[in-house]
Protein backbone atom coordinates (compact mmCIF):
# COMPACT_ATOMS: atom_id res chain seq x y z
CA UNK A 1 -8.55 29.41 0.52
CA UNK A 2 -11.39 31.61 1.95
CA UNK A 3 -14.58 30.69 0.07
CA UNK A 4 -17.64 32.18 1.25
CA UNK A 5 -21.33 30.82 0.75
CA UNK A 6 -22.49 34.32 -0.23
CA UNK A 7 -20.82 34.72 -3.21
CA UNK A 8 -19.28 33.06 -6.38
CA UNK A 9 -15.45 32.88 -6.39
CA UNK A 10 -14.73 33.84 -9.72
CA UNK A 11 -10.84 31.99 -11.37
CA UNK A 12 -10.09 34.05 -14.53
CA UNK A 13 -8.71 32.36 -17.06
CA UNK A 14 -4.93 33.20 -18.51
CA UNK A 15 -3.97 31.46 -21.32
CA UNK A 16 0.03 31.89 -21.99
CA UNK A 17 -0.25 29.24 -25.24
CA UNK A 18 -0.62 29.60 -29.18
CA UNK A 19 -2.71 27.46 -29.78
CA UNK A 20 -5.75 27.73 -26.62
CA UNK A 21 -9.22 26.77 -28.17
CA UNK A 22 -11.01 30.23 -27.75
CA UNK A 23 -7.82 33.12 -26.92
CA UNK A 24 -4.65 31.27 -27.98
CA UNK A 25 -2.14 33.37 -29.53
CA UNK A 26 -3.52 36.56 -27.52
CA UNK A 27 -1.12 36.56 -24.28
CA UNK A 28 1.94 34.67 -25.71
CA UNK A 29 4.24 38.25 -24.95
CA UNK A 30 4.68 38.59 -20.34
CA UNK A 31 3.60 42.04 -20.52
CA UNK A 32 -0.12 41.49 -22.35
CA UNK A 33 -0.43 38.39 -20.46
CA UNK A 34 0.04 40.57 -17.21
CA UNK A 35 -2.08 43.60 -18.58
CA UNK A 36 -4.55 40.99 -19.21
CA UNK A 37 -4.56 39.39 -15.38
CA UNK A 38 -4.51 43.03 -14.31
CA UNK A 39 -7.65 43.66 -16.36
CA UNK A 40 -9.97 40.61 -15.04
CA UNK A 41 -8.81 41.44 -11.29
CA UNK A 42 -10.23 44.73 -12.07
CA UNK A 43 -13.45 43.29 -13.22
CA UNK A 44 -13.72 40.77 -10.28
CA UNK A 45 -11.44 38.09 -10.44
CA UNK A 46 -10.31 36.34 -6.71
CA UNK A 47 -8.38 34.04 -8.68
CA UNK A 48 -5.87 33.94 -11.91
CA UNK A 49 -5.75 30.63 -12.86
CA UNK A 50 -2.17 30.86 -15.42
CA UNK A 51 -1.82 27.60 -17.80
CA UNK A 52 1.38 27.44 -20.74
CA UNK A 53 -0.26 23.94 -22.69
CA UNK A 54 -3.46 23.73 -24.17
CA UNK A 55 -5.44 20.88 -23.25
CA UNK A 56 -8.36 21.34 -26.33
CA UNK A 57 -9.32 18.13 -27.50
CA UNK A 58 -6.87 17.15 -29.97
CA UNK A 59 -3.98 18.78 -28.49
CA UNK A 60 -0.47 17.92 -28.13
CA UNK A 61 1.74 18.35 -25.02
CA UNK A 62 4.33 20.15 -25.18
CA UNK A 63 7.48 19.62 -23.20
CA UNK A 64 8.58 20.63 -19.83
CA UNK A 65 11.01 23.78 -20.66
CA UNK A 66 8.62 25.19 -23.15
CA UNK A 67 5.77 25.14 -20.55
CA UNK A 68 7.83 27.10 -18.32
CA UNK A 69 9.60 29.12 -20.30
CA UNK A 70 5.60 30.66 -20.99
CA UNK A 71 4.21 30.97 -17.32
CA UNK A 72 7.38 31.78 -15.38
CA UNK A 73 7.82 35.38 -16.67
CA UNK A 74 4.28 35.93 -16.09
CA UNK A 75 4.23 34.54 -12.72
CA UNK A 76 7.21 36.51 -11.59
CA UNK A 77 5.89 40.00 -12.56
CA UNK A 78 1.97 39.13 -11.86
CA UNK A 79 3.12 38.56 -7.91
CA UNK A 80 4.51 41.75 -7.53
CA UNK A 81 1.48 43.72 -8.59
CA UNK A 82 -1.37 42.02 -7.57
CA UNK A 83 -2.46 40.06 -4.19
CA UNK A 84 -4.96 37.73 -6.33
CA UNK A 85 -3.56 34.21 -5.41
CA UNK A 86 -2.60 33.00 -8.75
CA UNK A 87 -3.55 29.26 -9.57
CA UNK A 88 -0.92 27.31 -11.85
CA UNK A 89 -3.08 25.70 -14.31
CA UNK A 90 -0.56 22.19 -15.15
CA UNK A 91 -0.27 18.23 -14.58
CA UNK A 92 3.67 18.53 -14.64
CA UNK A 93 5.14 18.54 -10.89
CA UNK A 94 8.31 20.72 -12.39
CA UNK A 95 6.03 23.43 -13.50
CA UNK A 96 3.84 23.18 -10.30
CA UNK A 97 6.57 23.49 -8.09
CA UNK A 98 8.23 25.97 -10.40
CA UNK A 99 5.36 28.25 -10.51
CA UNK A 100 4.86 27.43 -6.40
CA UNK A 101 7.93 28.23 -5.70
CA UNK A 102 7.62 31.61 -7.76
CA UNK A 103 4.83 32.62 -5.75
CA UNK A 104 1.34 30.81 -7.15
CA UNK A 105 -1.00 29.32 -4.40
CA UNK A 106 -3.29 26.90 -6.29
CA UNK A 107 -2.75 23.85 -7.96
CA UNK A 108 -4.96 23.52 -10.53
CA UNK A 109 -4.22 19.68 -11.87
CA UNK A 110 -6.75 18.45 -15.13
CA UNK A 111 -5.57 15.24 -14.67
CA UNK A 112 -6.45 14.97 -10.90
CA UNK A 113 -3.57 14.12 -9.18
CA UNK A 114 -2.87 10.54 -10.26
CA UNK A 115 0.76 11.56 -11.10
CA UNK A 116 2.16 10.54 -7.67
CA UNK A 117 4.82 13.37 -8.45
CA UNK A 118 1.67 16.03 -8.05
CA UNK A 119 0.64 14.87 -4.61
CA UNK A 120 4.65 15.18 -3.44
CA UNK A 121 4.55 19.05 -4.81
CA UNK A 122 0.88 19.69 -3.26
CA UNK A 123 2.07 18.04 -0.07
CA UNK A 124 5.59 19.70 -0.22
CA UNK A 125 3.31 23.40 -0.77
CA UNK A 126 0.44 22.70 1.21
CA UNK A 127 -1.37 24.52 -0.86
CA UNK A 128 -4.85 23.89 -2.26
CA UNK A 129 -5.31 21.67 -4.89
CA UNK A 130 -7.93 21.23 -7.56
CA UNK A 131 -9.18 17.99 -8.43
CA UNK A 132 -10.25 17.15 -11.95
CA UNK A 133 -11.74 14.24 -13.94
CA UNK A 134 -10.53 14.23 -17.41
CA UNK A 135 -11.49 10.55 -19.37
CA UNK A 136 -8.19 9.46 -21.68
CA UNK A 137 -6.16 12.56 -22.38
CA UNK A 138 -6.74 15.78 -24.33
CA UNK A 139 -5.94 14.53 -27.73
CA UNK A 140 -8.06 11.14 -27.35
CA UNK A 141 -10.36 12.75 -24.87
CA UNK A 142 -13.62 13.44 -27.22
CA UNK A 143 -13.16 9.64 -29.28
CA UNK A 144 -16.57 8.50 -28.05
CA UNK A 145 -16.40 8.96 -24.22
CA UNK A 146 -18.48 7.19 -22.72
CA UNK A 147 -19.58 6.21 -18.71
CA UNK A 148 -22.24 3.98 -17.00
CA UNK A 149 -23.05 6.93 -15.60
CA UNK A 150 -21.46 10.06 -15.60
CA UNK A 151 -22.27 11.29 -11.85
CA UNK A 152 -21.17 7.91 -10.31
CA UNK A 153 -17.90 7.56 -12.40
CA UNK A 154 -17.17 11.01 -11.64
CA UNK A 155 -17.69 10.67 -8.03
CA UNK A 156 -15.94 7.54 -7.72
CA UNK A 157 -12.83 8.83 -9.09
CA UNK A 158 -13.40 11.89 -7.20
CA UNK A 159 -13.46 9.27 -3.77
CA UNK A 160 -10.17 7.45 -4.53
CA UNK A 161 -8.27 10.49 -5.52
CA UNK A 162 -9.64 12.30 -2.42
CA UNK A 163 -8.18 9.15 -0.16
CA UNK A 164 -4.90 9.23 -1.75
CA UNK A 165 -4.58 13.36 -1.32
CA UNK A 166 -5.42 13.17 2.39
CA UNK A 167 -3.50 10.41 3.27
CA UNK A 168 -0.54 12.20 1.85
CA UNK A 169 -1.79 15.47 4.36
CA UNK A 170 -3.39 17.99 1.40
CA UNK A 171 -6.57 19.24 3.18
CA UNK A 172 -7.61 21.84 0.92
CA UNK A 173 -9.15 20.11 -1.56
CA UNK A 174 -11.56 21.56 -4.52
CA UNK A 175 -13.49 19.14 -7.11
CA UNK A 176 -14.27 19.85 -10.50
CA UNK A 177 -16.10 17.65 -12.94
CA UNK A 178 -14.19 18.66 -16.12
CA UNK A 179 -16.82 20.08 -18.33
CA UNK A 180 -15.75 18.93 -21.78
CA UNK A 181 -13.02 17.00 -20.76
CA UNK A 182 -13.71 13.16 -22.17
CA UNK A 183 -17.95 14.52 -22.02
CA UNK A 184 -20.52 14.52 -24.59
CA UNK A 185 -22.98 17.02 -24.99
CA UNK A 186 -25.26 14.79 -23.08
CA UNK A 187 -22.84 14.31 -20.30
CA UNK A 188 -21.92 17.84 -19.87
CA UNK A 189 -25.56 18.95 -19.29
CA UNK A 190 -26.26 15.65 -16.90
CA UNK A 191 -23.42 17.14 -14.71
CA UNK A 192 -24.87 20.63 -14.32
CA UNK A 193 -27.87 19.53 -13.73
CA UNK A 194 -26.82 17.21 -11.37
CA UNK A 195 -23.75 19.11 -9.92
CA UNK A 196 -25.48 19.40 -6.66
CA UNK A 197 -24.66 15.47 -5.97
CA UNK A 198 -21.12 16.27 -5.55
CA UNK A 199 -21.55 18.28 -2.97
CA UNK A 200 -21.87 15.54 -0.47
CA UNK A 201 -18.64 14.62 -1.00
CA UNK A 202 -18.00 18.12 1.46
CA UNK A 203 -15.94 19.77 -0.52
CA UNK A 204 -15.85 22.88 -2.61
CA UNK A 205 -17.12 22.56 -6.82
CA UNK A 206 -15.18 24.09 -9.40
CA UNK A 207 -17.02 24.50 -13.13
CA UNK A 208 -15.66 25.37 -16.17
CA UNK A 209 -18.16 25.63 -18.96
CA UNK A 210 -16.48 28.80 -20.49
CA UNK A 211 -16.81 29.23 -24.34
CA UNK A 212 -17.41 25.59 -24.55
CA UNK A 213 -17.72 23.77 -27.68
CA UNK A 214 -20.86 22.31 -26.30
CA UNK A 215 -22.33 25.82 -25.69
CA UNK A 216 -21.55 26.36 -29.47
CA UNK A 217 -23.65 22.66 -30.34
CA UNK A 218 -26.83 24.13 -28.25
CA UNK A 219 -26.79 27.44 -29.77
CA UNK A 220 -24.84 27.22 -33.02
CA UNK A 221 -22.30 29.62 -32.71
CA UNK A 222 -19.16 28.07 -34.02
CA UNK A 223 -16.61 31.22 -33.07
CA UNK A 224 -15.93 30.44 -29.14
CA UNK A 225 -16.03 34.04 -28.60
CA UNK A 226 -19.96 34.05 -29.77
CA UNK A 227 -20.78 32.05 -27.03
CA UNK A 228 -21.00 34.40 -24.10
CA UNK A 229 -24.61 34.29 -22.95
CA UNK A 230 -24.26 30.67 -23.37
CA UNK A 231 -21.50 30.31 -20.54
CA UNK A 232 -23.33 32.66 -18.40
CA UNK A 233 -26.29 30.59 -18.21
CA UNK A 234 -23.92 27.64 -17.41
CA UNK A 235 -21.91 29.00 -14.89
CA UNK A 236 -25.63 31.26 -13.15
CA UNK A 237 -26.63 27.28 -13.44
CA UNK A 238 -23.79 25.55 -11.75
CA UNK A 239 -23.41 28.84 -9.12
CA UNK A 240 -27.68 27.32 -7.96
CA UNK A 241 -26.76 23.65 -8.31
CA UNK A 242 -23.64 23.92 -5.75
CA UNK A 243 -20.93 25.45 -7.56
CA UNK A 244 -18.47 27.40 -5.31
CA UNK A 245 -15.97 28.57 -8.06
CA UNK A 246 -16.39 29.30 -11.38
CA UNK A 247 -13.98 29.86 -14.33
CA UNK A 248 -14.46 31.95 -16.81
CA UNK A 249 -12.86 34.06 -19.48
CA UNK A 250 -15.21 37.05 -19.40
CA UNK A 251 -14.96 38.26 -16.17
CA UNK A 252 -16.55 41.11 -15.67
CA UNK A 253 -19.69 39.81 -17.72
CA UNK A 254 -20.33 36.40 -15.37
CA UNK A 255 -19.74 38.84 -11.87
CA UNK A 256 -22.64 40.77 -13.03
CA UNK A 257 -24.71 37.54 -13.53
CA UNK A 258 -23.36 35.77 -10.91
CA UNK A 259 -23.91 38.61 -8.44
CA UNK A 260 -27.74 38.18 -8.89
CA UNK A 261 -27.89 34.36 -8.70
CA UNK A 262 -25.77 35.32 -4.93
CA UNK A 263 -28.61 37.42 -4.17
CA UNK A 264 -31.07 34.84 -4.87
CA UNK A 265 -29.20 31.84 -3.40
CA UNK A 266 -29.03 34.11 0.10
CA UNK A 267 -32.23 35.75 0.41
């Protein structure tokens, strides 16, 4: 992947699900789902990050064929019409090398690569892979999570996953914190204010605070869509504390914001 320092790479989000906390339901049919992509590459999206199972706390999986039988159409047509490298948003090594094989470029795994099968498929690809840290699983994930501390726990799964991906020869590697993913409002804020400790593990942040239910707690907007200026001010805060990539549903709405924090962060 070509990230530059002088400005935020923004992953759009593409729900294909029914049941997504904040647009699920909305791109279940290939063609809106497409129109959709279309839309936020138009506004500024470098990536298209495409995901058929909600992981909202709570959530059950679903199996295998169902998750591919909603991101494989979408996949297939979004390749021919755009050159936005498409990230496949899924812990399941079928559906990664599926949607690989189909023509996406990112692996974008929430539970971090400690299936063994998801290292094989990255390593198979050589393709970038996103790292995340997810505590328990998404339907257990917000029972009282709780860490010694958040930034050290973080990091030191971040370390032993990082070992076991380059010792299987993945070298592009991206890290993200999972915002919401096994966190407390306390621990969510702790990590954006102290994303910049990551960075010295030298290698590119990911941050996905978009529409979060913890936005919703600070501001009291319940409705996930209400909580727009909240996620800008997370992701313009993330963008100054190290973030390279952020992902987002409104597109066109964090470029704008994000393309001022650039201009401060390089002046």
């Amino acid at each position: 992947m070509n990230l530059t320092t002088d400005k935020t790479t923004i992953m759009g989000i593409l729900n294909v699900t029914p049941d997504s906390f904040s647009d699920g339901g909305e791109f279940n049919n290939p063609d809106q789902a497409v129109e959709h992509a279309l839309r936020m590459v138009e506004e500024g999206a470098d990536i298209i990050d495409i995901g058929g199972e909600s992981t909202k706390p709570g959530s059950e999986p679903v199996n295998e064929k169902e998750e591919l039988n909603r991101v494989m159409p979408v996949i297939e047509r979004l390749v021919q019409k755009t050159d936005v490298p498409i990230s496949i948003d899924t812990y399941k090594p079928a559906v990664a090398e599926a949607a690989l094989k189909a023509g996406a470029k990112i692996l974008n795994d929430v539970t971090g690569l400690t299936n063994p099968g998801m290292i094989a498929v990255a390593t198979k690809f050589k393709c970038p892979v996103i790292i995340m840290h997810m505590q328990a699983k998404p339907k257990t994930m917000q029972a009282e999570p709780q860490y010694k501390d958040v930034i050290n726990d973080i990091k030191t799964f971040f370390k032993k996953q990082i070992i076991k991906a380059k010792a299987a020869g993945i070298t592009e590697i991206i890290l993200d914190p999972g915002i919401g993913f096994g966190k407390t409002l306390e621990h969510n804020l702790i990590i954006l204010k102290r994303l910049h400790e990551f960075t010295y593990l030298g290698y590119p942040l990911l941050v996905g605070p978009s529409r979060k239910s913890f936005i919703g707690k600070l501001t009291g907007d319940t409705l996930p869509n209400d909580r727009l200026e909240g996620t800008i001010a997370s992701v313009v805060t993330a963008r100054l504390h190290g973030a390279a990539i952020v992902r987002v549903h409104d597109v066109l709405a964090c470029r704008r914001a994000l393309q001022v924090a650039d201009a401060i962060l390089i002046s």
